[in-house]
Protein backbone atom coordinates (compact mmCIF):
# COMPACT_ATOMS: atom_id res chain seq x y z
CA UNK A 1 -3.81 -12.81 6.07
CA UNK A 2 -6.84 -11.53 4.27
CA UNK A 3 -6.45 -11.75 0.10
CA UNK A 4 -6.97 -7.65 -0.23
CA UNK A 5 -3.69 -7.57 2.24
CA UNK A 6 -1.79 -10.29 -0.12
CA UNK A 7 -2.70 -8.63 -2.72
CA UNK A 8 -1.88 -5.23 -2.31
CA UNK A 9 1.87 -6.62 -0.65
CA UNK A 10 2.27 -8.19 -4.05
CA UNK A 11 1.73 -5.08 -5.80
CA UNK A 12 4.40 -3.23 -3.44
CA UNK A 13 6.87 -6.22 -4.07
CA UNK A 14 6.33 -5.93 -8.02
CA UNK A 15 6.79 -1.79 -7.64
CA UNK A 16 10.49 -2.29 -5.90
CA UNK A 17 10.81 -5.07 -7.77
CA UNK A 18 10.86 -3.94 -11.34
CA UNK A 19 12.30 -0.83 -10.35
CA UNK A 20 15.56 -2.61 -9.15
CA UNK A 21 15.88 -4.84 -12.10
CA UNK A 22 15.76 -2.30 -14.03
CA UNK A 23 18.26 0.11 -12.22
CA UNK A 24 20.82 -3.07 -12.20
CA UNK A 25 20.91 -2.70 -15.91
CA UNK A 26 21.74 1.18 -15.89
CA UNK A 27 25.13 0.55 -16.82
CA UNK A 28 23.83 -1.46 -19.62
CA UNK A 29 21.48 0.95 -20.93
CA UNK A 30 24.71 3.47 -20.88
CA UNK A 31 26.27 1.49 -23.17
CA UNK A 32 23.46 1.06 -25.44
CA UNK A 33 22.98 4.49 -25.70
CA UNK A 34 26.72 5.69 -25.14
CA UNK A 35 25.67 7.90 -22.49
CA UNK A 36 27.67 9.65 -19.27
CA UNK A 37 26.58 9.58 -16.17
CA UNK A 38 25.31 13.11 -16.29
CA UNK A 39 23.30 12.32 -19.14
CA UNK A 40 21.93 9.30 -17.77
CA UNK A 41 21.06 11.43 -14.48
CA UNK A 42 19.14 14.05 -16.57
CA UNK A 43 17.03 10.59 -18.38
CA UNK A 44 16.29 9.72 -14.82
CA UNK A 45 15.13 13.06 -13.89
CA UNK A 46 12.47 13.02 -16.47
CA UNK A 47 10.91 10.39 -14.92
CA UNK A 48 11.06 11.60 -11.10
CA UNK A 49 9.23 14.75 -13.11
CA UNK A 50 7.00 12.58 -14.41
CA UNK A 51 5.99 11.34 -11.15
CA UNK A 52 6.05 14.65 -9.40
CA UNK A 53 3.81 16.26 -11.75
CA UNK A 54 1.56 12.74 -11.95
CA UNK A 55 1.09 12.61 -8.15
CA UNK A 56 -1.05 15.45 -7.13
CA UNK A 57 -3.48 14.61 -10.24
CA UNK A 58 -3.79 11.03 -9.23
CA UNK A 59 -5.78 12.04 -5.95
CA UNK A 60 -8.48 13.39 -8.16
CA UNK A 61 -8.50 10.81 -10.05
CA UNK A 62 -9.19 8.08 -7.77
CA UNK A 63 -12.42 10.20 -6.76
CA UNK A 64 -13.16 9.77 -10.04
CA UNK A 65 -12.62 5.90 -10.90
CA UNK A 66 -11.44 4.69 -7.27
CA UNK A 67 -7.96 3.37 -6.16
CA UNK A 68 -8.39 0.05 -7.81
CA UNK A 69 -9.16 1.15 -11.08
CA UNK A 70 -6.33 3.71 -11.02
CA UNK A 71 -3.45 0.94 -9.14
CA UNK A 72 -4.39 -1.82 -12.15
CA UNK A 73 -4.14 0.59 -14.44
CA UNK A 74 -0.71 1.94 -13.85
CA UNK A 75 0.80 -1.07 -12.25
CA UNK A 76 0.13 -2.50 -16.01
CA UNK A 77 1.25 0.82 -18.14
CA UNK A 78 4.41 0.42 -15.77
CA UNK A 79 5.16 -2.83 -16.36
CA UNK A 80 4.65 -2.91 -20.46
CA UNK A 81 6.63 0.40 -21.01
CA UNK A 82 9.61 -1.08 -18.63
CA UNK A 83 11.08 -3.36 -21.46
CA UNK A 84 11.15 -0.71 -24.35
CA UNK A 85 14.34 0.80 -22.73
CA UNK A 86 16.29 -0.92 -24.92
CA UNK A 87 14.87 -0.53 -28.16
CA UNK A 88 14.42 3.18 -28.08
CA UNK A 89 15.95 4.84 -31.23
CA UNK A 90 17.64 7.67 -29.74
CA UNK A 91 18.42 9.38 -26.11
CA UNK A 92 14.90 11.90 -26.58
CA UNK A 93 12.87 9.25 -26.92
CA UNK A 94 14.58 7.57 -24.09
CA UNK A 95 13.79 10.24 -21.98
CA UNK A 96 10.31 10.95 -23.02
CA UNK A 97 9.91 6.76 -22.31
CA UNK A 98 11.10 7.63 -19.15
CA UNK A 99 8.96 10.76 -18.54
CA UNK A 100 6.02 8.41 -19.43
CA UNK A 101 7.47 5.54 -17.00
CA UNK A 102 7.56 8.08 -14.02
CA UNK A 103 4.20 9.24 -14.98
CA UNK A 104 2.55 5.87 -14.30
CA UNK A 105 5.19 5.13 -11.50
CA UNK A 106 3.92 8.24 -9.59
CA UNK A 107 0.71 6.83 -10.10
CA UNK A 108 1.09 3.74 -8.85
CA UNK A 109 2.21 5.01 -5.84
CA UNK A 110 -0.17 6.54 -4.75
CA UNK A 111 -2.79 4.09 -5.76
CA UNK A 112 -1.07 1.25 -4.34
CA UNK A 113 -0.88 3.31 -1.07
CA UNK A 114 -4.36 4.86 -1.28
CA UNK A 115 -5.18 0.63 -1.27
CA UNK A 116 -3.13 0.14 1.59
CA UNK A 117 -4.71 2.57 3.77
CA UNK A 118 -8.13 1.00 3.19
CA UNK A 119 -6.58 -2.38 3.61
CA UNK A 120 -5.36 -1.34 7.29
CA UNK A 121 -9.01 0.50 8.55
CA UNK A 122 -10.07 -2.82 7.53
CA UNK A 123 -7.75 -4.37 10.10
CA UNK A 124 -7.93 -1.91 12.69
CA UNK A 125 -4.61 -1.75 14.03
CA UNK A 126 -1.02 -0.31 11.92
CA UNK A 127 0.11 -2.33 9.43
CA UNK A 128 1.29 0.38 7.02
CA UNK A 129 4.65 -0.26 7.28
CA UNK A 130 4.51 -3.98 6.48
CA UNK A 131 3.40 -2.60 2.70
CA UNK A 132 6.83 -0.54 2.49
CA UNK A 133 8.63 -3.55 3.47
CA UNK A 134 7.80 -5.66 0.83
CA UNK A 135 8.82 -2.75 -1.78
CA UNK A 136 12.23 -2.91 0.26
CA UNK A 137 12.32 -7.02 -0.21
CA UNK A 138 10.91 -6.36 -3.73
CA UNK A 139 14.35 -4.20 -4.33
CA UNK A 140 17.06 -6.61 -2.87
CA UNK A 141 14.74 -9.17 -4.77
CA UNK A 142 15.32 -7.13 -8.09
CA UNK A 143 18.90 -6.24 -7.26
CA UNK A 144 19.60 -10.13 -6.83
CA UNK A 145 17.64 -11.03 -10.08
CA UNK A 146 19.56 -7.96 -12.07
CA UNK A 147 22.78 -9.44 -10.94
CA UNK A 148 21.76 -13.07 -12.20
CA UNK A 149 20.71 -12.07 -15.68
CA UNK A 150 23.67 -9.89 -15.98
CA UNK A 151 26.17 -12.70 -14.88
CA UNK A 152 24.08 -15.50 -17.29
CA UNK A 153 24.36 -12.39 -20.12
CA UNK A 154 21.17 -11.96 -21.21
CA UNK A 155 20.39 -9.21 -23.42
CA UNK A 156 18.49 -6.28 -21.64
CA UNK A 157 15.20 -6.80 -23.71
CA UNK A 158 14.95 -10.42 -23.16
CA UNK A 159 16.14 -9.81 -18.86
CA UNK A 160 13.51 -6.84 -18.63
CA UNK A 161 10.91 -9.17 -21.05
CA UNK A 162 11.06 -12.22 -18.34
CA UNK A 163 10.62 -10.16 -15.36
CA UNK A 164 7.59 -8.25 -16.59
CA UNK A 165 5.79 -11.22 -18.08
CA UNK A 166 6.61 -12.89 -13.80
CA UNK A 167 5.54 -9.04 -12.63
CA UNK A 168 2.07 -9.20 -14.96
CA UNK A 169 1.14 -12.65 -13.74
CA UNK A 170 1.57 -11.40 -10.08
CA UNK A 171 -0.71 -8.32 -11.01
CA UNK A 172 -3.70 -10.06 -12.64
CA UNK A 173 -3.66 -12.27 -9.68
CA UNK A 174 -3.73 -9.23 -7.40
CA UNK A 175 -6.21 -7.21 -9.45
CA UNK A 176 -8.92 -9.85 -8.42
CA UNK A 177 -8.63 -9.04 -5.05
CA UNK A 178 -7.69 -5.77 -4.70
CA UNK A 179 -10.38 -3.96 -2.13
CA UNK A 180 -13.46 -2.78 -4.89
CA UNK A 181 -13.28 1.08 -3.58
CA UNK A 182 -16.37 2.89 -5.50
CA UNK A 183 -15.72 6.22 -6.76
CA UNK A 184 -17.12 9.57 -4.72
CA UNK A 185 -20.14 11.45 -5.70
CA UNK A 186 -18.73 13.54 -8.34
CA UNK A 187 -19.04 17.63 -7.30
CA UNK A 188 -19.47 20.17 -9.65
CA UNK A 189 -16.22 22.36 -10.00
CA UNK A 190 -14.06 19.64 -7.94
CA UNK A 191 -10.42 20.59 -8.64
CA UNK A 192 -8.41 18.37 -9.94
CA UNK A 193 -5.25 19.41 -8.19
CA UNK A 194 -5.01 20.39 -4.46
CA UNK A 195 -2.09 21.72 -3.17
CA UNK A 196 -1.19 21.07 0.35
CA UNK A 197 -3.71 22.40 3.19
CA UNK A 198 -2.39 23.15 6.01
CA UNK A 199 -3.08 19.96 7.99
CA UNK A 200 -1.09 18.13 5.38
CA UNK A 201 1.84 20.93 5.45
CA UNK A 202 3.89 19.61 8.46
CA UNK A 203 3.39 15.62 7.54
CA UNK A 204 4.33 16.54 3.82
CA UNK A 205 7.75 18.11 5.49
CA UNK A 206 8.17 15.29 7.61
CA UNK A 207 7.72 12.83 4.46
CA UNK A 208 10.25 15.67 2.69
CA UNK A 209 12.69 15.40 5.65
CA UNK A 210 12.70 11.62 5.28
CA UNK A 211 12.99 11.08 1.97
CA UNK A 212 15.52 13.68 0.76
CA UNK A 213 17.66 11.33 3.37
CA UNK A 214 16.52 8.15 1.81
CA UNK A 215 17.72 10.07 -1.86
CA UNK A 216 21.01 11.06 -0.24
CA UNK A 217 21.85 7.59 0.42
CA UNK A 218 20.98 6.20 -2.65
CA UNK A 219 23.23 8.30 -4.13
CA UNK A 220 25.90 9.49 -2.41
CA UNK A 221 26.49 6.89 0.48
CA UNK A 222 28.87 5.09 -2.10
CA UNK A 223 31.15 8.35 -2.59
CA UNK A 224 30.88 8.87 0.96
CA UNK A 225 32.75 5.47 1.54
CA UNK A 226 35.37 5.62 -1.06
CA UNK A 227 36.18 9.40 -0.87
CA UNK A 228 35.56 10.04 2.77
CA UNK A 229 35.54 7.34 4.31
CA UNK A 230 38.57 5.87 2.52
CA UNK A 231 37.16 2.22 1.48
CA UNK A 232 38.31 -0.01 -1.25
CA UNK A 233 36.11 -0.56 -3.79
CA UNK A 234 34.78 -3.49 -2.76
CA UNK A 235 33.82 -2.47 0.33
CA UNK A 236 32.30 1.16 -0.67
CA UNK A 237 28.99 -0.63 -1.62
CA UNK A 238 28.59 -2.26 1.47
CA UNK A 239 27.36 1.06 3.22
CA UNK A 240 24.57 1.42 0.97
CA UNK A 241 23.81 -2.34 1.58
CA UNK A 242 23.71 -2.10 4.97
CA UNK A 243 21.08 0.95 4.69
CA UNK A 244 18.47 -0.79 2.78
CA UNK A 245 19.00 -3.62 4.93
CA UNK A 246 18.26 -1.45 7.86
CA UNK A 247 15.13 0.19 6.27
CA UNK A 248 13.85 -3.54 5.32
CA UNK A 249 14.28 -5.17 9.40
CA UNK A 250 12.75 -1.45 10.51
CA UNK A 251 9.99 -1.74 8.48
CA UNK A 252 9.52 -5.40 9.33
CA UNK A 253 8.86 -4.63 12.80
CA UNK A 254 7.32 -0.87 12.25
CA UNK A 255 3.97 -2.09 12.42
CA UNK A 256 4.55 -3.55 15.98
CA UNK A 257 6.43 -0.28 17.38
CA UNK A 258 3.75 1.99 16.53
CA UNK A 259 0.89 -0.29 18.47
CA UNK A 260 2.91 0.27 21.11
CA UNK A 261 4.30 3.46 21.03
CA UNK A 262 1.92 5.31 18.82
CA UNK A 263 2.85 7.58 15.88
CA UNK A 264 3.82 10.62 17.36
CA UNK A 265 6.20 9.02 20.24
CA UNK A 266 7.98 6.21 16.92
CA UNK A 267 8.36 9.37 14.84
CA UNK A 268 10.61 11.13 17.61
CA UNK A 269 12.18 8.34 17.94
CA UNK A 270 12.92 7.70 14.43
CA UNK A 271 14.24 10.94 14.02
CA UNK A 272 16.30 10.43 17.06
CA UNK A 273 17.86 7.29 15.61
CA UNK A 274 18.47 8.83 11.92
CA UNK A 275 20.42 11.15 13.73
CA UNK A 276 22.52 9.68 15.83
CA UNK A 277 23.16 7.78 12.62
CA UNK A 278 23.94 10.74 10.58
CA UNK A 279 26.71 11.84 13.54
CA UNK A 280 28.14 8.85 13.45
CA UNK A 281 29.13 8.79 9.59
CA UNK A 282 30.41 12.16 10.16
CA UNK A 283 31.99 12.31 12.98
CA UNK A 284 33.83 8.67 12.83
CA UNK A 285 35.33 8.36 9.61
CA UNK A 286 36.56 4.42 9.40
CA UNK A 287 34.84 2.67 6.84
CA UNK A 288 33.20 0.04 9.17
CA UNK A 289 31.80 3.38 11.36
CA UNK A 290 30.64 4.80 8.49
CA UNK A 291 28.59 1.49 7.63
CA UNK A 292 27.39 1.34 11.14
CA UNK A 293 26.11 5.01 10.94
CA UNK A 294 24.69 4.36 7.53
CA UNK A 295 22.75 1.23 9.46
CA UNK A 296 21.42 3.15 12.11
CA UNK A 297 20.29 5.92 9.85
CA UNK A 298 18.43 3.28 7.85
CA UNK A 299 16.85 2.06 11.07
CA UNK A 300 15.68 5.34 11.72
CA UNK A 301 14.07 6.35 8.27
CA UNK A 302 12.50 3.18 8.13
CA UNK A 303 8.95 3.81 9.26
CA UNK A 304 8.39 7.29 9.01
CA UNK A 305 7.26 7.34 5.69
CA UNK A 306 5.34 4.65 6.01
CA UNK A 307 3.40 6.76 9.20
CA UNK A 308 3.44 9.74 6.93
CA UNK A 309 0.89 7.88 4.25
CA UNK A 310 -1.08 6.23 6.78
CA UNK A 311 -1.77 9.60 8.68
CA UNK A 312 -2.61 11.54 5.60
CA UNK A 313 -4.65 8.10 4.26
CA UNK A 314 -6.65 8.63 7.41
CA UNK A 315 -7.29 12.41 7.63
CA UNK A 316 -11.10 12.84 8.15
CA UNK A 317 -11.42 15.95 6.12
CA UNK A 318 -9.71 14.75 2.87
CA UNK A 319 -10.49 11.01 1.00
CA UNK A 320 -7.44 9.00 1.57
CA UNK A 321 -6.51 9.42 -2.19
CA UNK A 322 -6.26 12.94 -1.72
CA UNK A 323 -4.59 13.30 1.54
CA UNK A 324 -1.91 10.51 -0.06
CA UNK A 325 -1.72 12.29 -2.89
CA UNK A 326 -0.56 16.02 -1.35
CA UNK A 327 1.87 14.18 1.09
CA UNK A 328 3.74 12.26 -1.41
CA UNK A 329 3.98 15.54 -3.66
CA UNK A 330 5.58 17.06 -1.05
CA UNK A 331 7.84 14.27 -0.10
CA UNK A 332 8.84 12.78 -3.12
CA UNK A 333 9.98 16.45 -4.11
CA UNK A 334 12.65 15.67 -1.14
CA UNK A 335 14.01 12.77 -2.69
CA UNK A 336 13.99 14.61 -6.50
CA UNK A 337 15.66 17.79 -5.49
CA UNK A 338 17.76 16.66 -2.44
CA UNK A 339 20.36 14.04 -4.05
CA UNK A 340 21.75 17.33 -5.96
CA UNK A 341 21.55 19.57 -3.75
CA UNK A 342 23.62 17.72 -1.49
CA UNK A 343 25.92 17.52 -4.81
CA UNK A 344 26.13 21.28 -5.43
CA UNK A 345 26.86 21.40 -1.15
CA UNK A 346 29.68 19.10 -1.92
CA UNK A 347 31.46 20.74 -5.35
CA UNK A 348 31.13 24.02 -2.66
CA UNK A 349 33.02 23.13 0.10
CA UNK A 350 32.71 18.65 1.30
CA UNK A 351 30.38 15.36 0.82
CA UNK A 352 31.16 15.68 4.79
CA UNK A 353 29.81 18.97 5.40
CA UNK A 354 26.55 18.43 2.75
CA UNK A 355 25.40 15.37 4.90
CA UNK A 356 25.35 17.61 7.71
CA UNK A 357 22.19 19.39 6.14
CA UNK A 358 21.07 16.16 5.94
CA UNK A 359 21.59 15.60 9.55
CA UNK A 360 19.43 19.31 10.13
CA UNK A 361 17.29 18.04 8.53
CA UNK A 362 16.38 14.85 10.44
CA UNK A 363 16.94 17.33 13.46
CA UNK A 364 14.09 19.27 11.94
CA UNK A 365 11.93 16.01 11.18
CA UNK A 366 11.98 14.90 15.00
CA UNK A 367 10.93 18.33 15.47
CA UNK A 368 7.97 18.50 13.62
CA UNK A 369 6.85 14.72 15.21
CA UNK A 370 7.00 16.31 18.84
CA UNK A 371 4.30 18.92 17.43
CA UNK A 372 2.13 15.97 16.00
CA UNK A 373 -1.18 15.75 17.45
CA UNK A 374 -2.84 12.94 16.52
């Protein structure tokens, strides 16, 4: 494994794994703050508007200073604003930290991705999806690491202190051998936002399909199982566990399927799989069918974003920063506005019935992946 691979793999392991330390501590942070849960969901929407509105800039931007400059760059602004959660004065500067926090997050991910697209035309063969599943190892990582500071009772500034100073020492390694992409010739009246051309339109709505599904589970799989599904307590969690453990394995072996199958053929499929997945919850209500649906659908949103970057990465009209940049605009804008509107589908008639538009919509993903040309 070549150190530009290693490298950028770190960086998508430190991403998911700050982010999940963090979110472990979300109860905390209510406390400190004495905050709801609807308050706390309007602090974390600042920063998913932070990234929106940071993500279609940050294509411009790297044909300005290059994906490397940009990725070290935020990865670091990331990482240092991360442990000033706690000692924010009040809940508006909590959310403008935020807004700031999503600004380099949105960043970063494009950056980070911009890097891995280079990283796999180096290679020659897919290997996109092994990137996304070391954000996915980076969150159980996090998760894990959340749940040990929490049970040794560590204070939130010295937790998120320790994990940053680790996550910094893993990103000056990485920043030596991050692939040295030069900047383009700089053209006179060069926008610096693009919204999506048409090429991008129907990968950006795949991307949007997929990840307003990856949103709903984050955030409503857990109601599902105790209100629907009828699960103790204990056991609600478990369907969310068993999602990101199915998006971790299907990325794990992404890179293999679409060598053999190609993109167009593992996208169907995909969208297939999510599916049947999403039938499954609904239709069988048990708790341990509802997990197993919950699995499935992981299985099947696994690599399709992953496929979505690399595709718009590799467009031959657009540099890969800008093709990146207009997909995950479009997609990320799934998983901002999609967790409430399954939430207002829900307070108007079920959860049930609001998962079913999630369903449609996976219907509508494998749609648009029969259509891909490649």
């Amino acid at each position: 494994m070549t150190p530009p691979r290693i490298a950028v793999k770190l960086i998508f392991f430190i991403n998911g794994f700050v982010h999940a330390n963090l979110a472990a501590r979300f109860p905390r942070v209510q406390e400190i703050f004495s905050i709801d849960n609807g308050t706390l969901g309007f602090v974390l929407l600042s920063s998913s508007l932070g990234a929106l509105i940071a993500m279609p800039f940050t294509g411009w931007l790297i044909i300005q200073k290059g994906s490397r400059k940009i990725g070290i760059v935020s990865v670091f602004a990331y990482c240092i604003f991360v442990p000033l959660v706690p000692i924010m004065p009040d809940i508006v500067s909590l959310s403008i930290l935020f807004f700031v926090m999503g600004l380099t997050a949105g960043m970063l991910d494009v950056s980070m991705n911009s890097q891995a697209v280079m990283v796999e035309q180096q290679h020659g063969k897919p290997i996109m999806t092994s990137f996304h599943a070391l954000f996915s190892i980076g969150m159980v990582a996090g998760a894990v690491c959340g749940a040990l500071f929490i049970k040794l009772n560590t204070t939130l500034f010295a937790h998120l202190s320790i994990i940053i100073a680790v996550s910094i020492a893993g990103a000056i390694w990485a920043r030596y051998n991050l692939i040295h992409d030069k900047p383009a010739e700089k053209k006179m009246g060069e926008p610096a936002f693009r919204l999506p051309n048409t090429a991008m339109v129907s990968i950006g709505v795949i991307a949007f399909c997929c990840m307003l599904g990856e949103g709903a589970m984050a955030d409503w799989s857990t109601n599902y199982m105790e209100n629907i599904a009828h699960a103790s307590k204990a056991l609600a969690p478990i369907g969310l566990s068993a999602f990101a453990l199915a998006m971790t394995v299907g990325r794990i072996f992404g890179d293999s399927a679409r060598a053999r199958f190609g993109d167009r053929k593992l996208m169907m499929a995909c969208g297939l799989i999510a599916t049947m997945g999403m039938a499954i919850t609904m239709i069988f209500i048990h708790p341990y069918a509802v997990i197993f649906g919950f699995f499935i659908t992981g299985i099947g949103l696994s690599s399709i974003v992953p496929i979505a970057y690399s595709i718009a990465g590799n467009t031959k009209d657009l540099p890969a920063g800008v093709g990146l940049a207009m997909v995950t605009t479009v997609g990320y804008a799934g998983f901002l506005f999609g967790p409430p509107l399954i939430g207002l589908i829900a307070n108007w008639q079920s959860l049930r019935i609001a998962l079913g538009l999630v369903a449609f919509l996976f219907v509508v993903m494998m749609l648009l992946s029969a259509r891909y040309k490649s």
